[in-house]
C-alpha atoms as a PDB file:
ATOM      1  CA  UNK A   1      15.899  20.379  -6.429  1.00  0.00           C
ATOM      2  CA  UNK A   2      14.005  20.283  -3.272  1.00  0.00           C
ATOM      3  CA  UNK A   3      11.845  17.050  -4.229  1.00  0.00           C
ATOM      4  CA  UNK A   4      15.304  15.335  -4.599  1.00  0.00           C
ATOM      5  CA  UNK A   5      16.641  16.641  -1.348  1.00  0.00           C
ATOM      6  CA  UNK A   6      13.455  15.133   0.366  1.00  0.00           C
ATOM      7  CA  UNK A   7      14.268  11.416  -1.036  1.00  0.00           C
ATOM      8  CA  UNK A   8      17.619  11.764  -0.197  1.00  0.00           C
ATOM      9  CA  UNK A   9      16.378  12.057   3.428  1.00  0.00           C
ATOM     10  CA  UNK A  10      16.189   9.372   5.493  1.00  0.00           C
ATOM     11  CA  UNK A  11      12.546   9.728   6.527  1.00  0.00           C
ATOM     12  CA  UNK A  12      11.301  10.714   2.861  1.00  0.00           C
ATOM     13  CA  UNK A  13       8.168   9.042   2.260  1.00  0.00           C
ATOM     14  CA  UNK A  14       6.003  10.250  -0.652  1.00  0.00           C
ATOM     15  CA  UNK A  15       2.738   9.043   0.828  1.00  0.00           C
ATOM     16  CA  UNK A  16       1.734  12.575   2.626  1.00  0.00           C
ATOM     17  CA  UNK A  17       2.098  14.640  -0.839  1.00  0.00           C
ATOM     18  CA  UNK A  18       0.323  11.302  -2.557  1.00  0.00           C
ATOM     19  CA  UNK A  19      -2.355  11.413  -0.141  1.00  0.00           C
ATOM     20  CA  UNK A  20      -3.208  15.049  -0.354  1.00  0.00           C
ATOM     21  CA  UNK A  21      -3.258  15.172  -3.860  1.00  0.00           C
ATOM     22  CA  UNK A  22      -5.193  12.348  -4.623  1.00  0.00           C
ATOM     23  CA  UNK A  23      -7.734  13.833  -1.757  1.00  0.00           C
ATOM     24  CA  UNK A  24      -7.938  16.823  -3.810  1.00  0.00           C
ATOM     25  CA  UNK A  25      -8.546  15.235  -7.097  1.00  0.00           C
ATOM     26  CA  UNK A  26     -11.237  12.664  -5.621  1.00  0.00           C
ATOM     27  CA  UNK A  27     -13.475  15.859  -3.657  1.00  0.00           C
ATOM     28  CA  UNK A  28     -13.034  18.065  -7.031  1.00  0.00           C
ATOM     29  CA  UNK A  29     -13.908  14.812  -9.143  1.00  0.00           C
ATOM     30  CA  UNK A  30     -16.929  14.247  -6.670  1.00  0.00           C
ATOM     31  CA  UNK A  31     -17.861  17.434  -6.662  1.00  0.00           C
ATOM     32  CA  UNK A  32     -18.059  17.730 -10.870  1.00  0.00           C
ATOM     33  CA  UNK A  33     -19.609  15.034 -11.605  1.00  0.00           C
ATOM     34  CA  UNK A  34     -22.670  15.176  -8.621  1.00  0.00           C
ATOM     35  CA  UNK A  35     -23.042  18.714 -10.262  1.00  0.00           C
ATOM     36  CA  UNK A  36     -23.050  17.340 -13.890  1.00  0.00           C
ATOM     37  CA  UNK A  37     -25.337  14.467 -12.656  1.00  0.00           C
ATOM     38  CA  UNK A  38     -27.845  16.717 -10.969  1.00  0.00           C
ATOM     39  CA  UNK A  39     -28.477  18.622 -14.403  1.00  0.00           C
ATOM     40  CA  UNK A  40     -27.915  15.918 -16.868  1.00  0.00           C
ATOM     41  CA  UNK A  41     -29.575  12.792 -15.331  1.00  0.00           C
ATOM     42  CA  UNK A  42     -26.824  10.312 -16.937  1.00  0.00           C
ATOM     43  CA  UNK A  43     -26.296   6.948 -15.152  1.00  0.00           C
ATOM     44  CA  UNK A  44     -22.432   6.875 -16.326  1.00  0.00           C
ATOM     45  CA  UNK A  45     -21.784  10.325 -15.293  1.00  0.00           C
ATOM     46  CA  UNK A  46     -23.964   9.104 -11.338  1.00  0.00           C
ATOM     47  CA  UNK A  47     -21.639   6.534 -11.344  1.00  0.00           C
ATOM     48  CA  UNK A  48     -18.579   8.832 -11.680  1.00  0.00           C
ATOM     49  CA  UNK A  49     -19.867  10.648  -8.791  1.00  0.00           C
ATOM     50  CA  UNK A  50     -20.409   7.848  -6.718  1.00  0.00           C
ATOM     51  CA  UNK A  51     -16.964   6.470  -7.749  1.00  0.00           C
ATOM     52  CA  UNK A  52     -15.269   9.976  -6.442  1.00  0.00           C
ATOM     53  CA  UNK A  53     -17.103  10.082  -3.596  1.00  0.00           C
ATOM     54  CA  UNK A  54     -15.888   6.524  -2.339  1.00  0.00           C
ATOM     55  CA  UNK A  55     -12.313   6.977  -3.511  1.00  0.00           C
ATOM     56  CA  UNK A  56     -12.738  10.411  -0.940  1.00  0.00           C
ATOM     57  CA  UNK A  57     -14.305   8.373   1.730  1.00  0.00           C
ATOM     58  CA  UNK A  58     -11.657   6.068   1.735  1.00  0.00           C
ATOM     59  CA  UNK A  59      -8.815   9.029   1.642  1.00  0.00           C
ATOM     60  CA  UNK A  60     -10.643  10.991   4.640  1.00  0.00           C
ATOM     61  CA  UNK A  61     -10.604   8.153   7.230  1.00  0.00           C
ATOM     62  CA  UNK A  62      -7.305   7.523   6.743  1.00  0.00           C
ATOM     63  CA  UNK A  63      -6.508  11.199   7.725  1.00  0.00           C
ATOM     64  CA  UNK A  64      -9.171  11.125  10.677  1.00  0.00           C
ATOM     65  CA  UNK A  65      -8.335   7.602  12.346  1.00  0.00           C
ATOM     66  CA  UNK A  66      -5.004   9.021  13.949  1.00  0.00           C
ATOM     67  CA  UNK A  67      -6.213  12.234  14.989  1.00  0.00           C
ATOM     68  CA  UNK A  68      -9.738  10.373  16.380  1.00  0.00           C
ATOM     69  CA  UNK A  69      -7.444   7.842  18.151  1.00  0.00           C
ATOM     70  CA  UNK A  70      -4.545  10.418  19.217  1.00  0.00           C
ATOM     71  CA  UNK A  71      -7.817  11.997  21.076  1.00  0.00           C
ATOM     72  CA  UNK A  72      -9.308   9.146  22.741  1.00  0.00           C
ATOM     73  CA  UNK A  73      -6.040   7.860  23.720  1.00  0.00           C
ATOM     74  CA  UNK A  74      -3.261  10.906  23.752  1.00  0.00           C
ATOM     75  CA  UNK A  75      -1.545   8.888  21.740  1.00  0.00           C
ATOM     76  CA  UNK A  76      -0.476   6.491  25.175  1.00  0.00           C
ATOM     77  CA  UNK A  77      -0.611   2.687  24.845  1.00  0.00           C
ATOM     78  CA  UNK A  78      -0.179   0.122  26.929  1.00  0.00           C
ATOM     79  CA  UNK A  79       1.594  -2.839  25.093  1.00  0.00           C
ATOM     80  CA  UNK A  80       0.886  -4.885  27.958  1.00  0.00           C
ATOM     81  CA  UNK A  81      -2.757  -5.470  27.596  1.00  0.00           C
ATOM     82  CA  UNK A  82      -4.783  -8.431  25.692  1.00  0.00           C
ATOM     83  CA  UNK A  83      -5.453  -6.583  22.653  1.00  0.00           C
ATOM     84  CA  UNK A  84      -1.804  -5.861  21.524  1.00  0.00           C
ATOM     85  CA  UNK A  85      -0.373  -9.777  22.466  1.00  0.00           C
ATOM     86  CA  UNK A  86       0.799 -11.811  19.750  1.00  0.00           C
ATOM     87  CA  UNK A  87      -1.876 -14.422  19.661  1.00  0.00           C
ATOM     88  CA  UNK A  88      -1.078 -18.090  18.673  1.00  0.00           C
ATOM     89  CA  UNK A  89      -2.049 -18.304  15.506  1.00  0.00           C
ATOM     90  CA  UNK A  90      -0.331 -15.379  14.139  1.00  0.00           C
ATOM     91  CA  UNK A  91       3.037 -16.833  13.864  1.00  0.00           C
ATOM     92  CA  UNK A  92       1.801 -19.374  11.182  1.00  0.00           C
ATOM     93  CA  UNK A  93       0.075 -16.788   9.694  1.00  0.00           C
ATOM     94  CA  UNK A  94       3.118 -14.303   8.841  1.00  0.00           C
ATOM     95  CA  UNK A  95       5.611 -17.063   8.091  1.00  0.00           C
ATOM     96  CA  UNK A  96       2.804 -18.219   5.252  1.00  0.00           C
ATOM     97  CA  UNK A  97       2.397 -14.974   4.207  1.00  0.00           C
ATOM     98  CA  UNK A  98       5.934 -14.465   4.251  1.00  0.00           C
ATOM     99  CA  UNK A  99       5.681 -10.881   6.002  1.00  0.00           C
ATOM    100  CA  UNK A 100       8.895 -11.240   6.546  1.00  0.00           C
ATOM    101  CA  UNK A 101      10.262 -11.015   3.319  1.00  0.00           C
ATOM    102  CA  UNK A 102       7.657  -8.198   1.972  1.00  0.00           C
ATOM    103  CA  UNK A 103       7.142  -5.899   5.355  1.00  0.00           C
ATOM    104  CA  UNK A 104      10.472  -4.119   4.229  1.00  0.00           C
ATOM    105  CA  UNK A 105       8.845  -2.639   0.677  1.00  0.00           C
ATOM    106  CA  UNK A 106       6.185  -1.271   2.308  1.00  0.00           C
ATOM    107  CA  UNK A 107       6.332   2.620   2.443  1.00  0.00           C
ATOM    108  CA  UNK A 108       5.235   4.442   5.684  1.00  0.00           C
ATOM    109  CA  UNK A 109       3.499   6.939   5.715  1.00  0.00           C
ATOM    110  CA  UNK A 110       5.981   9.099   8.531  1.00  0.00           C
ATOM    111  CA  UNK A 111       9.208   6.759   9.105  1.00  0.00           C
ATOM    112  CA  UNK A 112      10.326   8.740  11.414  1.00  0.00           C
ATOM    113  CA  UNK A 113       7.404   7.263  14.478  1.00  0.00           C
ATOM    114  CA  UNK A 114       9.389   3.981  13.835  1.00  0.00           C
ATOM    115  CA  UNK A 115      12.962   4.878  14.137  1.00  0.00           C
ATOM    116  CA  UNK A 116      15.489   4.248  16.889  1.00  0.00           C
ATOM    117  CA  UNK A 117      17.727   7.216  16.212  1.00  0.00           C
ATOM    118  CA  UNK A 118      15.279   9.589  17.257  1.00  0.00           C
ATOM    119  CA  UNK A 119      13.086   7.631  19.399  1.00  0.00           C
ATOM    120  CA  UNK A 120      13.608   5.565  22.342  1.00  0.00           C
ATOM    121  CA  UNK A 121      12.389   2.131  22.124  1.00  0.00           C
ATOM    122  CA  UNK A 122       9.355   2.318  24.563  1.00  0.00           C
ATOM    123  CA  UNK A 123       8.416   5.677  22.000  1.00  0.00           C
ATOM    124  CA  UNK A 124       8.796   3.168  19.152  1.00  0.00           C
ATOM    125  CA  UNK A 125       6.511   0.228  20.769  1.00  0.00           C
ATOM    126  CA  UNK A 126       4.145   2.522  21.712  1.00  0.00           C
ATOM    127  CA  UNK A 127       4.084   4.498  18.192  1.00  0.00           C
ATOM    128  CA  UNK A 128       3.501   0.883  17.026  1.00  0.00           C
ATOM    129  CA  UNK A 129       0.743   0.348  19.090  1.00  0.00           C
ATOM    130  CA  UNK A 130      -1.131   3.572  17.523  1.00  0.00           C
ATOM    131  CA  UNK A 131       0.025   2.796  14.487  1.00  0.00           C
ATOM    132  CA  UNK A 132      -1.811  -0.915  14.991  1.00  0.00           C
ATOM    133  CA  UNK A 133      -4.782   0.505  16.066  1.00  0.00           C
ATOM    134  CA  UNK A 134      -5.237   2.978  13.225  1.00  0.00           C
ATOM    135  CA  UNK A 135      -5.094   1.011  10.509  1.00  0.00           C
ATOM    136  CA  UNK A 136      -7.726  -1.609  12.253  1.00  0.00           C
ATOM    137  CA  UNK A 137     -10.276   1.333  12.360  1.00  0.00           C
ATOM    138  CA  UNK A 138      -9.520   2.285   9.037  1.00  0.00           C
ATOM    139  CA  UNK A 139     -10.673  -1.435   8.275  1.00  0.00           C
ATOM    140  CA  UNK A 140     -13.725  -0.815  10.462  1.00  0.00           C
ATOM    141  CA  UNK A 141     -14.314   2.080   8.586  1.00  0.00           C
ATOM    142  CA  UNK A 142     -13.978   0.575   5.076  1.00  0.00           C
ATOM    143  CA  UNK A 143     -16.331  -2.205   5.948  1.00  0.00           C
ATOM    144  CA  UNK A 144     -18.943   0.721   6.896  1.00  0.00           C
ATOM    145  CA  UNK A 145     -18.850   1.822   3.811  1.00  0.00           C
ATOM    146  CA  UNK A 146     -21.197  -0.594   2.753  1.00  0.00           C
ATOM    147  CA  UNK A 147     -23.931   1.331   3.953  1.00  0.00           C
ATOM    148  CA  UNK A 148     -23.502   3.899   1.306  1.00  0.00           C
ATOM    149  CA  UNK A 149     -25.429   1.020  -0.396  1.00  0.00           C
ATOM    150  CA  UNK A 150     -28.282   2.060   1.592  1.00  0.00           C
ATOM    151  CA  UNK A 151     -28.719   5.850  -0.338  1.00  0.00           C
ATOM    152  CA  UNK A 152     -27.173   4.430  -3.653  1.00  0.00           C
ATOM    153  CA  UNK A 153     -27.250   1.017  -4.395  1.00  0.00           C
ATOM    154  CA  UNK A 154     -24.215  -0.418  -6.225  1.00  0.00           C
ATOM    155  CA  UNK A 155     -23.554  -3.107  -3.556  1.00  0.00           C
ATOM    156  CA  UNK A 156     -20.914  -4.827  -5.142  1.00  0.00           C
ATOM    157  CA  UNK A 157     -18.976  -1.425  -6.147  1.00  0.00           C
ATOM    158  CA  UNK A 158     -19.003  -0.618  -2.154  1.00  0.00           C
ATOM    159  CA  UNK A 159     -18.482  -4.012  -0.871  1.00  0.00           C
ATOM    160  CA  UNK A 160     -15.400  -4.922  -3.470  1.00  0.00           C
ATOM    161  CA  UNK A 161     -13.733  -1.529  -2.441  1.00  0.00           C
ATOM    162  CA  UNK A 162     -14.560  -2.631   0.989  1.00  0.00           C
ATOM    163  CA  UNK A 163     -13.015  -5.323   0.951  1.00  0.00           C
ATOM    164  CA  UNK A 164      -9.884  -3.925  -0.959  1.00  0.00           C
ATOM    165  CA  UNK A 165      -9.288  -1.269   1.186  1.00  0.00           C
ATOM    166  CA  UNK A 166      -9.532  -3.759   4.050  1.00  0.00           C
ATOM    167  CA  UNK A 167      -7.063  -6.215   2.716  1.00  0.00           C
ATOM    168  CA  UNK A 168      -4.764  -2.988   1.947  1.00  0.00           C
ATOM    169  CA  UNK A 169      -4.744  -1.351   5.575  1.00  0.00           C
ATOM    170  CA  UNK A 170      -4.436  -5.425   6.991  1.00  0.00           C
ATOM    171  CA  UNK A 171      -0.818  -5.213   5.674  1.00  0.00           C
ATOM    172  CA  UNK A 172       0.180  -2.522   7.900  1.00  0.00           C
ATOM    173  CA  UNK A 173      -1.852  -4.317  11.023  1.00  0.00           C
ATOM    174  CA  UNK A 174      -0.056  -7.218  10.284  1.00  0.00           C
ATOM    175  CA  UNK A 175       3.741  -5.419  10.033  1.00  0.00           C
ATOM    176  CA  UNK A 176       3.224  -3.995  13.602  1.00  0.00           C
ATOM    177  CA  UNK A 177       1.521  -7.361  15.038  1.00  0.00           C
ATOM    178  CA  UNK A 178       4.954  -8.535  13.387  1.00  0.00           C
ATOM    179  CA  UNK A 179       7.472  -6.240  14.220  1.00  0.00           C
ATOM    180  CA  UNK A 180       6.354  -5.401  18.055  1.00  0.00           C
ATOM    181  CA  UNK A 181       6.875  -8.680  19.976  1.00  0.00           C
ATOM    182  CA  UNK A 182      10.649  -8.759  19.521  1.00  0.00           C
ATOM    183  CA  UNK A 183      11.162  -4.655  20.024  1.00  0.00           C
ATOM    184  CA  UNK A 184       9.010  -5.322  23.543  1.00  0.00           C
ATOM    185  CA  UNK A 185      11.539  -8.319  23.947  1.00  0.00           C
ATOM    186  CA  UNK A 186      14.404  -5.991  23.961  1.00  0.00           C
ATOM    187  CA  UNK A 187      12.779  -3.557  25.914  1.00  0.00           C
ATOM    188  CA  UNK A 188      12.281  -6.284  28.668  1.00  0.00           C
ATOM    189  CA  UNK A 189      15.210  -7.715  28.438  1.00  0.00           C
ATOM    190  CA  UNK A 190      16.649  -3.559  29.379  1.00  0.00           C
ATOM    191  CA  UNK A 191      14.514  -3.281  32.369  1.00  0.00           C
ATOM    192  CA  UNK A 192      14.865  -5.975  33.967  1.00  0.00           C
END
């Protein structure tokens, strides 16, 4: 009853619950199988372990980006500066990657930063801001990961998720980068 009285809300979004599960499964799995590994020497069962340890790594940055960046910045962005402008190029970009037509399916993971009803528009630009840069250190992040590489080898197992999970959190860059210039348009428009 409740889980159906959470969708029917507007702000529902599933990701939290399928975030902390998955979390839970990946440590337990990574736990098991580095245990298994360290008594039973088998390369399938290392690779388990390595494979449950990335899959964790992957799940914990995207938990620790917004509370790293909501303490460097307390959560306060200025839409104004060089880094958040639309750049040149990007137009081309979305309309041939027709964000326009997909940035609707995406699910958030809290809606509720993005709404109106609640939020006034300068709340809105700026949760889009944080949202921006969160997902772009995520992708920092995931590139790091190659250096696991370093204690375990497996290069193209690290780079390939690398990559994936760069590609992944580049969608939700992209939606704000997409979404932001007309809001701050508006907002202009009210102040002037």
């Amino acid at each position: 009853m409740t889980l159906i009285k959470k969708k029917e809300d507007e702000f529902y979004s599933p990701w939290p619950r399928i975030v902390s599960v998955s979390l839970v499964i990946a440590l337990l799995g990574t736990i098991l199988f580095t245990i298994l590994y360290l008594h039973l020497q088998i390369d399938w069962i290392e690779s388990l372990a390595i494979t449950f340890f990335t899959t964790s790594y992957h799940i914990v940055i995207r938990l620790l980006s917004p509370l790293i960046l909501s303490l460097l910045f307390h959560h306060k962005y200025n839409y104004q500066i060089w880094w958040f402008q639309p750049k040149t190029w990007e137009t081309k970009l979305y309309k041939g990657l027709k964000v326009k037509q997909w940035k609707r399916q995406v699910m958030v993971f809290d809606p509720s930063q993005f709404s109106l009803k609640i939020h006034s528009i300068q709340e809105v630009i700026n949760n889009m801001c944080h949202a921006e840069l969160v997902h772009e250190l995520i992708m920092l992040f995931s590139i790091l990961s190659i250096l696991f590489t370093i204690p375990f080898g497996a290069l193209p197992v690290f780079l390939i998720t690398a990559i994936c999970a760069t590609l992944f959190d580049s969608m939700f860059v992209m939606i704000q980068r997409y979404n932001r210039p007309r809001l701050v348009r508006i907002y202009e428009r009210q102040n002037k």
